[in-house]
Protein backbone atom coordinates (compact mmCIF):
# COMPACT_ATOMS: atom_id res chain seq x y z
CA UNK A 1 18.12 -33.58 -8.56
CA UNK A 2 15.08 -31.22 -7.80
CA UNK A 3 15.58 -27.56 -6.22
CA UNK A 4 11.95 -26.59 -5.83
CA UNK A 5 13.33 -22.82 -4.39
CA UNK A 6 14.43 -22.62 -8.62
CA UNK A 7 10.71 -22.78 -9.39
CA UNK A 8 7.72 -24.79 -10.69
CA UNK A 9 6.96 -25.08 -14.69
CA UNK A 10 4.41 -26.26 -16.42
CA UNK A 11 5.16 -27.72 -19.69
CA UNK A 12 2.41 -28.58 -22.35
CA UNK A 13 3.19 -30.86 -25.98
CA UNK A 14 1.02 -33.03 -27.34
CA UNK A 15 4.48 -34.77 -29.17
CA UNK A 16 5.66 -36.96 -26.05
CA UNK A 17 9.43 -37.21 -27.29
CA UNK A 18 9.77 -33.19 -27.15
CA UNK A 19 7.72 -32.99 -23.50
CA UNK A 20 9.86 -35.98 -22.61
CA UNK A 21 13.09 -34.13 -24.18
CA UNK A 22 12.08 -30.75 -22.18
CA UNK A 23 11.65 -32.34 -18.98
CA UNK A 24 14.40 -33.92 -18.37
CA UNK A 25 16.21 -30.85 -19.34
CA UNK A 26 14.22 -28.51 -16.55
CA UNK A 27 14.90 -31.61 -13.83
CA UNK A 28 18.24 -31.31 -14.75
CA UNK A 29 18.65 -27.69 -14.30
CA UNK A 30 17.09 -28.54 -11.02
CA UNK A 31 13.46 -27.09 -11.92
CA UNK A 32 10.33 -28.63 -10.73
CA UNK A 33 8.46 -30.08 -13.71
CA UNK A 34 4.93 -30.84 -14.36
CA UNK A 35 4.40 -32.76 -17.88
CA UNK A 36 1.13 -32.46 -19.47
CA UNK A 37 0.11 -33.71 -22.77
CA UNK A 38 -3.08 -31.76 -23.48
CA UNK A 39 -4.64 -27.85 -22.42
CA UNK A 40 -7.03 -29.99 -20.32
CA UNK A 41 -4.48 -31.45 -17.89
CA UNK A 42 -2.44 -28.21 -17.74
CA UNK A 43 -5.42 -26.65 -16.44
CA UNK A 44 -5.56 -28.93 -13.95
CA UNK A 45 -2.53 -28.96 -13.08
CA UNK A 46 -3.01 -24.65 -12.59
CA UNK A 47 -5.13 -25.17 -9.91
CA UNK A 48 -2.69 -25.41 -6.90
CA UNK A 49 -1.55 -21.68 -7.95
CA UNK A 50 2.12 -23.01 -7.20
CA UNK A 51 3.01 -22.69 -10.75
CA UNK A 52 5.50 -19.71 -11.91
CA UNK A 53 5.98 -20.66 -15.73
CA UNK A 54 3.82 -22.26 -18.52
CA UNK A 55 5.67 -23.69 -21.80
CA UNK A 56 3.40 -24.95 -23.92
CA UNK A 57 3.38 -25.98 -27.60
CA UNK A 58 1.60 -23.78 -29.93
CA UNK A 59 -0.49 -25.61 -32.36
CA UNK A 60 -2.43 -28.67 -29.95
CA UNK A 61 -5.39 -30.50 -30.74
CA UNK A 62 -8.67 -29.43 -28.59
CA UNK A 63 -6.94 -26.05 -27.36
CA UNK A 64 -4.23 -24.38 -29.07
CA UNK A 65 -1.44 -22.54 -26.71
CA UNK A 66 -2.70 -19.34 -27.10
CA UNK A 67 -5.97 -20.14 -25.68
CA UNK A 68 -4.30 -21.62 -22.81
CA UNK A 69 -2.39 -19.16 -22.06
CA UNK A 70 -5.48 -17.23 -21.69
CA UNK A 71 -6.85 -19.52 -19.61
CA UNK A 72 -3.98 -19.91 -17.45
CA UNK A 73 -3.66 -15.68 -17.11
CA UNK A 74 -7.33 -16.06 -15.91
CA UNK A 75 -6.50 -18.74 -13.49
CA UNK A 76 -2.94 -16.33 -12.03
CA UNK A 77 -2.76 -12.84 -13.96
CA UNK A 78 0.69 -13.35 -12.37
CA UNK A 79 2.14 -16.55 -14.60
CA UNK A 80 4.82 -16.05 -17.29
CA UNK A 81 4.19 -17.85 -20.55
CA UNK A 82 6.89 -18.98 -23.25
CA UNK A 83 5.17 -20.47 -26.35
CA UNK A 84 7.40 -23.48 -28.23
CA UNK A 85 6.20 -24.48 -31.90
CA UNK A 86 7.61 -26.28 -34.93
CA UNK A 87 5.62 -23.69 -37.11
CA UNK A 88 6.57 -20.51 -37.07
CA UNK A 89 5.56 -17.71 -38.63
CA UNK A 90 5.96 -13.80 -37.81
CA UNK A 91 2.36 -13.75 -37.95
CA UNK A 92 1.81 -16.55 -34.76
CA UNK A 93 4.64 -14.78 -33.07
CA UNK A 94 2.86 -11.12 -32.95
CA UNK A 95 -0.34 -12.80 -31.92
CA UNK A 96 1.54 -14.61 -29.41
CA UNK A 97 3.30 -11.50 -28.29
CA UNK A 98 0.09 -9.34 -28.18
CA UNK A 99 -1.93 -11.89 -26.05
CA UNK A 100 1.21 -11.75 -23.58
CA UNK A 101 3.39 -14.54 -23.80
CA UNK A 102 6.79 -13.59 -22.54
CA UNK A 103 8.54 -15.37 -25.32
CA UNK A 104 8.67 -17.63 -28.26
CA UNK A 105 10.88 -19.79 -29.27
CA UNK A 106 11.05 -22.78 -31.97
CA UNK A 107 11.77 -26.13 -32.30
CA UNK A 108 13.96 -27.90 -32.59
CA UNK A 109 14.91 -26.52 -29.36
CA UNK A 110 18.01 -24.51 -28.70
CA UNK A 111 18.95 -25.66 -25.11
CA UNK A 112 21.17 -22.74 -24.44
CA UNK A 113 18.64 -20.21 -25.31
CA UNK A 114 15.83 -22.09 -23.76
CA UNK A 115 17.75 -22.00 -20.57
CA UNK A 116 18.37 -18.49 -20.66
CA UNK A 117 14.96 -17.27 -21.63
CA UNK A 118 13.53 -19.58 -18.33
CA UNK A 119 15.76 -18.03 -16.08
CA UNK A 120 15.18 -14.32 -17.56
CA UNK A 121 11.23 -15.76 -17.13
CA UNK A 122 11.34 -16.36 -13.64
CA UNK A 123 13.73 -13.35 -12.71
CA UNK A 124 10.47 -11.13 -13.94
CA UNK A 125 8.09 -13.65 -12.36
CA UNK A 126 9.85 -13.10 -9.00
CA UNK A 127 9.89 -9.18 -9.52
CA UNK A 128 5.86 -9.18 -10.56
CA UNK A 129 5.27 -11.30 -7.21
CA UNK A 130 7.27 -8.48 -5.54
CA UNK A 131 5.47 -5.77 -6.56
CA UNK A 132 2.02 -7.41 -6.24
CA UNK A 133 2.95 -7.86 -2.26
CA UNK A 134 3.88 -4.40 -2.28
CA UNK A 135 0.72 -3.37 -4.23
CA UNK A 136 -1.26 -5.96 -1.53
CA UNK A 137 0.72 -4.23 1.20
CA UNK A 138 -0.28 -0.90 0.19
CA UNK A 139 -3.58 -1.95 -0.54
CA UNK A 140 -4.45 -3.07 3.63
CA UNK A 141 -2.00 -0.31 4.60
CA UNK A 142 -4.40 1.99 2.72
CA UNK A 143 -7.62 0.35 4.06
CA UNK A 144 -6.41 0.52 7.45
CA UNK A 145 -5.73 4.10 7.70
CA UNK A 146 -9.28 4.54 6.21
CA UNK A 147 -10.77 2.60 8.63
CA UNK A 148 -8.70 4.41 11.48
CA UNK A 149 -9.63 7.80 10.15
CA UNK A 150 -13.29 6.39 9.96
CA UNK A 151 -13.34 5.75 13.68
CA UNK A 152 -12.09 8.94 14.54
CA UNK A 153 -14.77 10.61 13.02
CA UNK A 154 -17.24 8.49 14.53
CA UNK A 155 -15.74 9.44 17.95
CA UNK A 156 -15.70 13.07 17.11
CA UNK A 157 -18.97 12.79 16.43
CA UNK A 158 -20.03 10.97 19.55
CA UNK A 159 -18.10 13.47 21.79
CA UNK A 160 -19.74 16.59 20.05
CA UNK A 161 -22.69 15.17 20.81
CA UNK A 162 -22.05 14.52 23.85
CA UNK A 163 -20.61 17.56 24.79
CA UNK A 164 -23.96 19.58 23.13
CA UNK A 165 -26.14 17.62 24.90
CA UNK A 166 -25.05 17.01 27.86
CA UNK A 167 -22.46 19.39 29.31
CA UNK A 168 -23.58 22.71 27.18
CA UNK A 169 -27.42 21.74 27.61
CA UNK A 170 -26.34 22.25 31.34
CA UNK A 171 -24.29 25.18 31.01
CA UNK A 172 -27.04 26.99 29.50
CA UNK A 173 -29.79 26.02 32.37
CA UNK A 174 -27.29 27.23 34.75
CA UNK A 175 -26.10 30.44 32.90
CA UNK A 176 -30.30 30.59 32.92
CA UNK A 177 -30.40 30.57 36.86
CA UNK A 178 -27.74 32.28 37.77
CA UNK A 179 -29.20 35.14 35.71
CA UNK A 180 -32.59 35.27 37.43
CA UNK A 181 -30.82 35.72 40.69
CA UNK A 182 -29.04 38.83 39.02
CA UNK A 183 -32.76 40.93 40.40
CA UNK A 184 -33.47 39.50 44.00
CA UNK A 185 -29.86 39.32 45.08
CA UNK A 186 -29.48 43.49 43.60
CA UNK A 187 -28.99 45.89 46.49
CA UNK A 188 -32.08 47.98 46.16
CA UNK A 189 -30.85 51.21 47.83
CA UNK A 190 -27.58 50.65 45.65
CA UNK A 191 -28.27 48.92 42.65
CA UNK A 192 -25.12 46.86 42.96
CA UNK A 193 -24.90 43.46 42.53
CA UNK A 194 -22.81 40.97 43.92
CA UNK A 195 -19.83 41.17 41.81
CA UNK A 196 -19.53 37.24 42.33
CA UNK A 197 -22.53 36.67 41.12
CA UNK A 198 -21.75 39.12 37.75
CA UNK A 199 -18.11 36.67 37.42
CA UNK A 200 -20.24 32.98 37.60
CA UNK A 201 -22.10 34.72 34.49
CA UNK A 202 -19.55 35.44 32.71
CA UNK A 203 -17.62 32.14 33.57
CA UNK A 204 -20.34 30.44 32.91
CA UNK A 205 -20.86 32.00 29.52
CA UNK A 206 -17.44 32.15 28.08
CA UNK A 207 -17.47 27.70 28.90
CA UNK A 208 -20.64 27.87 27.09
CA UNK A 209 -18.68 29.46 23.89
CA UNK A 210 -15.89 27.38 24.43
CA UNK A 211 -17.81 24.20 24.54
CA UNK A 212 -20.03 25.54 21.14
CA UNK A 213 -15.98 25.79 19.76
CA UNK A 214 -15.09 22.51 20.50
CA UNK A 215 -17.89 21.14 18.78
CA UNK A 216 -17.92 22.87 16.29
CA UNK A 217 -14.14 21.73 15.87
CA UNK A 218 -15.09 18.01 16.56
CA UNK A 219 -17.92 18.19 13.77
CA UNK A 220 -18.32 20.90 11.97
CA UNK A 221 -22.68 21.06 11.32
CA UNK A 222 -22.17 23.49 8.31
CA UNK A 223 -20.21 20.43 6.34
CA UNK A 224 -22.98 17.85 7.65
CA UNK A 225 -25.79 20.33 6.32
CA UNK A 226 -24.06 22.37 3.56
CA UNK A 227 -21.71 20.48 2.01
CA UNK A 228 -17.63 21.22 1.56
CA UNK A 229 -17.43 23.67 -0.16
CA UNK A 230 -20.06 25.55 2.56
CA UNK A 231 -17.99 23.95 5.13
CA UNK A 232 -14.32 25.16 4.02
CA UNK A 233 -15.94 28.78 3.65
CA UNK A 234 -16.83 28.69 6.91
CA UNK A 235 -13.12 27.11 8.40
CA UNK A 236 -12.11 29.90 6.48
CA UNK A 237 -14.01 32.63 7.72
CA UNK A 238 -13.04 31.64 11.15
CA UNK A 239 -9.36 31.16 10.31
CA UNK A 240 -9.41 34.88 8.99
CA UNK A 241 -10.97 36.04 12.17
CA UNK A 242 -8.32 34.71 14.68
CA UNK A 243 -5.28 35.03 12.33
CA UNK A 244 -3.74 38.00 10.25
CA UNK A 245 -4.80 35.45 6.92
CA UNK A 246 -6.81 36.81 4.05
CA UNK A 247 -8.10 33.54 2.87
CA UNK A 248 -10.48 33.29 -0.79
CA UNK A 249 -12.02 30.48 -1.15
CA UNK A 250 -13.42 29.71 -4.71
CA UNK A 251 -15.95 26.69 -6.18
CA UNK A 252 -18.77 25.83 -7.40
CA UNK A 253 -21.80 26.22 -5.04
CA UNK A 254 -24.10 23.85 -7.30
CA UNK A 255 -21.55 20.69 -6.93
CA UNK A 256 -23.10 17.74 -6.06
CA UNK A 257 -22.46 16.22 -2.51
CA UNK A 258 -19.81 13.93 -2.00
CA UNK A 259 -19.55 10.61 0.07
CA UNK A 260 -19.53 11.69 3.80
CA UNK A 261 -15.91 10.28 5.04
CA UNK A 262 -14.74 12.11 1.46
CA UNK A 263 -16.41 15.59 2.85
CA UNK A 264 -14.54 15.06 6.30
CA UNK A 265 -11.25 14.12 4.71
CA UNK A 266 -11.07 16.99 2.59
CA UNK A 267 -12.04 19.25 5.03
CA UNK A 268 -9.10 18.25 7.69
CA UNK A 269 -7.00 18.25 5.42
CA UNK A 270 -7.77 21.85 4.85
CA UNK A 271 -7.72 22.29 8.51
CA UNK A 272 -4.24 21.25 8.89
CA UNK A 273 -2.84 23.16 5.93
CA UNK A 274 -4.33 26.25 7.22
CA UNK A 275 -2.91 25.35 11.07
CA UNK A 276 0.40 24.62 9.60
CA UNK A 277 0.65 28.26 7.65
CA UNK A 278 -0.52 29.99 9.95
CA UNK A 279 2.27 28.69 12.11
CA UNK A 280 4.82 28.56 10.01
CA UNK A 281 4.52 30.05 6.79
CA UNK A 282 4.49 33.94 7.25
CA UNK A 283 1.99 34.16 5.06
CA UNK A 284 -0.42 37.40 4.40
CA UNK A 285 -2.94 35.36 1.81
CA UNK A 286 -4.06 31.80 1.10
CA UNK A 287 -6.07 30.63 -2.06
CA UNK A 288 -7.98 27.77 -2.01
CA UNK A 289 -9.93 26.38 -5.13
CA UNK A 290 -12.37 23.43 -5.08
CA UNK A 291 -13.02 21.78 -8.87
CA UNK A 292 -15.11 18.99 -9.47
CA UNK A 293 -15.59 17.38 -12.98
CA UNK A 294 -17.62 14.14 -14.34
CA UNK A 295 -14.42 12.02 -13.52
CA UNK A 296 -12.19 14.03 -11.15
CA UNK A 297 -12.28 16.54 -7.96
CA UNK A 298 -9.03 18.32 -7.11
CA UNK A 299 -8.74 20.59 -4.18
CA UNK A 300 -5.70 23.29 -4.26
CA UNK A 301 -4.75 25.29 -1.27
CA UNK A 302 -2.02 28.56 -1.96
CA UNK A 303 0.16 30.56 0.23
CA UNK A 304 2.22 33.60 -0.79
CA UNK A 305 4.25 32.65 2.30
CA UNK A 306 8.11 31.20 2.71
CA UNK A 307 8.26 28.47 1.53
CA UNK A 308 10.25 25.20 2.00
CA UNK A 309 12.09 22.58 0.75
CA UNK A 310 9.66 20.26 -0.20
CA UNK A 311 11.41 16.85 -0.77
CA UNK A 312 11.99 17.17 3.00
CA UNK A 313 8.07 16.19 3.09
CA UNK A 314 8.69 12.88 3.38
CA UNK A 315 11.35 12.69 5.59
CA UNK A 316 9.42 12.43 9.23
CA UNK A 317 12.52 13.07 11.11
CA UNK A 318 11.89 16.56 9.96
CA UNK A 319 10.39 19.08 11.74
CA UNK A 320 6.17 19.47 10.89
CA UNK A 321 6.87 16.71 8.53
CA UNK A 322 4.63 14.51 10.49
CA UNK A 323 1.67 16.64 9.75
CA UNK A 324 2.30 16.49 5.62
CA UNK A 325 2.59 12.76 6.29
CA UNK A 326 -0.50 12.81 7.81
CA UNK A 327 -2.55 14.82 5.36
CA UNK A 328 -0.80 12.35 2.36
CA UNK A 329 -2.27 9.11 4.33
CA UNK A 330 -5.73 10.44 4.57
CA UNK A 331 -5.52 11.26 0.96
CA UNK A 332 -4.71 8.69 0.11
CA UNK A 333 -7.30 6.73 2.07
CA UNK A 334 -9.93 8.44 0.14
CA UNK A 335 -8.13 6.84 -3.25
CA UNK A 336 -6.68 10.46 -3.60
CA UNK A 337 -3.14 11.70 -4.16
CA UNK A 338 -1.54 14.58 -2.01
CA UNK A 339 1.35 16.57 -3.94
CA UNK A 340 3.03 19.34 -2.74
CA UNK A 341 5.18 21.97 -4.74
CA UNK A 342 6.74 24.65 -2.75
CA UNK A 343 10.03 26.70 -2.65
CA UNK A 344 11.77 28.72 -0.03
CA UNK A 345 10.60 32.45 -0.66
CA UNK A 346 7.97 31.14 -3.34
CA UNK A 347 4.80 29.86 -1.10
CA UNK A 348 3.80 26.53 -1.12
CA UNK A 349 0.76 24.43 -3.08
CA UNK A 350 -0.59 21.46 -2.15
CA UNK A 351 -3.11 19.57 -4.06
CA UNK A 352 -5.34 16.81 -3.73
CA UNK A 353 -6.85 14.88 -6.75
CA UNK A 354 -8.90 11.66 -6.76
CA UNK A 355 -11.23 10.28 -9.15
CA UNK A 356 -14.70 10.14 -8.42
């Protein structure tokens, strides 16, 4: 009787009476069997990529069981491989080990043991297709936030320029009419103007700074022109301006550019560790250090402030946890890694690393 949820194996002898022998055995156990009696056919017989374990003999005419196995970890890097041989030798079993066959075992064939090494097999076969769907999983969870984060940008971008074009291109050609009335509408016995008039001005001109701020915020130009390091100076600067923060910021002004969604990932994620200190950290100063080498860049941002607990990072029921969530996802879909070390009444560092 055949249980097909047990798994599929592949055995390969050239000897007929010991695939015959070995067969029967594995149907027994309620394995499904495929008998081959060369390399050739087992390849073959590879090719629906329903197989979880090759057994093959050793020493084969036309392709020994090494090479196969080769062949086979070409064909599914995933496949577990037990090697079976009348002539062993430490010196066949180390090469056997090295080039990554799971086990080795001799004939004649210990039935017990072979039966216990094929289920230990398949219980690592079924954890290495586990992690590979997590690994997959990751993998489009990872591309997806990219993507998403990708899109953002792009409507960032579209709405600052909208807003610069459109909307502030008009508030200035208004601000610019409005202010040659200020003459011909001024009493001329008085010198007083119509204090309506002097208000639309300065309406008018405090939208115009607003909208220049919300641009600015949607895409910073400094960043597009400068690069980051130009572009975190300048969050920076304006951070220290509206806050109580002293903020240094510290690099190397010759580093080469990087790609444009890693520029604009770096720098919000700067943006939100500098909102979320300056909301919640008490802090008085915040470091921040970019480093770029032939193989590695690594951004750190400092605070002297309060602290936290910060294995409660991950938890998103928490409180501002969301926002560390945030800044790990878009680090990590950049190929980056967000870590954050912080105690209560010590400050807090986060860092981002990725390879280049």
């Amino acid at each position: 009787m055949q249980n097909t949820s047990l798994g599929t194996i592949i055995i390969v002898d050239d000897d007929i009476q010991s695939l015959t022998g070995m067969r029967d055995f594995l149907l027994a156990l309620g394995y499904r069997v495929k008998a081959c009696l060369s390399g050739r056919e087992a390849l073959d017989a590879l090719e629906d990529q329903q197989n979880d374990l090759l057994m093959t003999d050793l020493m084969m005419p036309e392709m020994d069981g090494i090479t196969l196995m080769k062949k086979a970890k070409e064909a599914d890097p995933l496949i577990i491989c037990i090697m079976v041989t009348g002539h062993a030798s430490i010196q066949t079993a180390v090469e056997a080990m090295k080039e990554g066959a799971f086990d080795y075992i001799t004939k004649p064939v210990d039935w017990k043991i072979l039966r216990m090494i094929i289920s230990r097999a398949l219980e690592v076969r079924k954890l290495m297709k586990s992690t590979e769907q997590m690994r997959i999983a990751r993998d489009q969870s990872r591309a997806f936030a990219r993507r998403l984060a990708e899109v953002q940008e792009q409507e960032r971008q579209r709405l600052a320029r909208e807003l610069h074009d459109g909307f502030g291109q008009d508030l200035i050609a208004l601000n610019m009419n409005l202010t040659s009335l200020h003459d011909p509408l001024t009493d001329k016995k008085t010198g007083k103007t119509d204090q309506r008039l002097t208000d639309s001005i300065g309406i008018v001109s405090d939208m115009a700074e607003t909208i220049r701020t919300i641009v600015h915020d949607f895409r910073p130009a400094v960043l597009d022109d400068f690069g980051l390091l130009a572009g975190i100076k300048s969050l920076a600067d304006k951070f220290s301006n509206h806050t109580y923060l002293h903020i240094s910021v510290q690099g190397d002004e010759d580093m080469p550019r990087l790609p444009d969604f890693v520029e604009i990932t770096l720098y919000r994620i700067v943006q939100e560790v500098l909102t979320n200190v300056a909301k919640h950290a008490e802090a008085e100063n915040i470091f921040i250090r970019l480093r770029q080498s032939d193989t590695n860049i690594e951004l750190e941002i400092k605070d002297d402030g309060v602290g936290f607990n910060a294995t409660l990072s991950h938890d998103p029921k928490r409180i501002g946890s969301w926002g560390l969530l945030n800044m790990r996802e878009r680090a990590e879909a950049i190929g980056g890694t967000l870590q954050i070390e912080s105690e209560k009444g010590k400050g807090t560092r986060v860092i981002i690393a990725m390879g280049k």
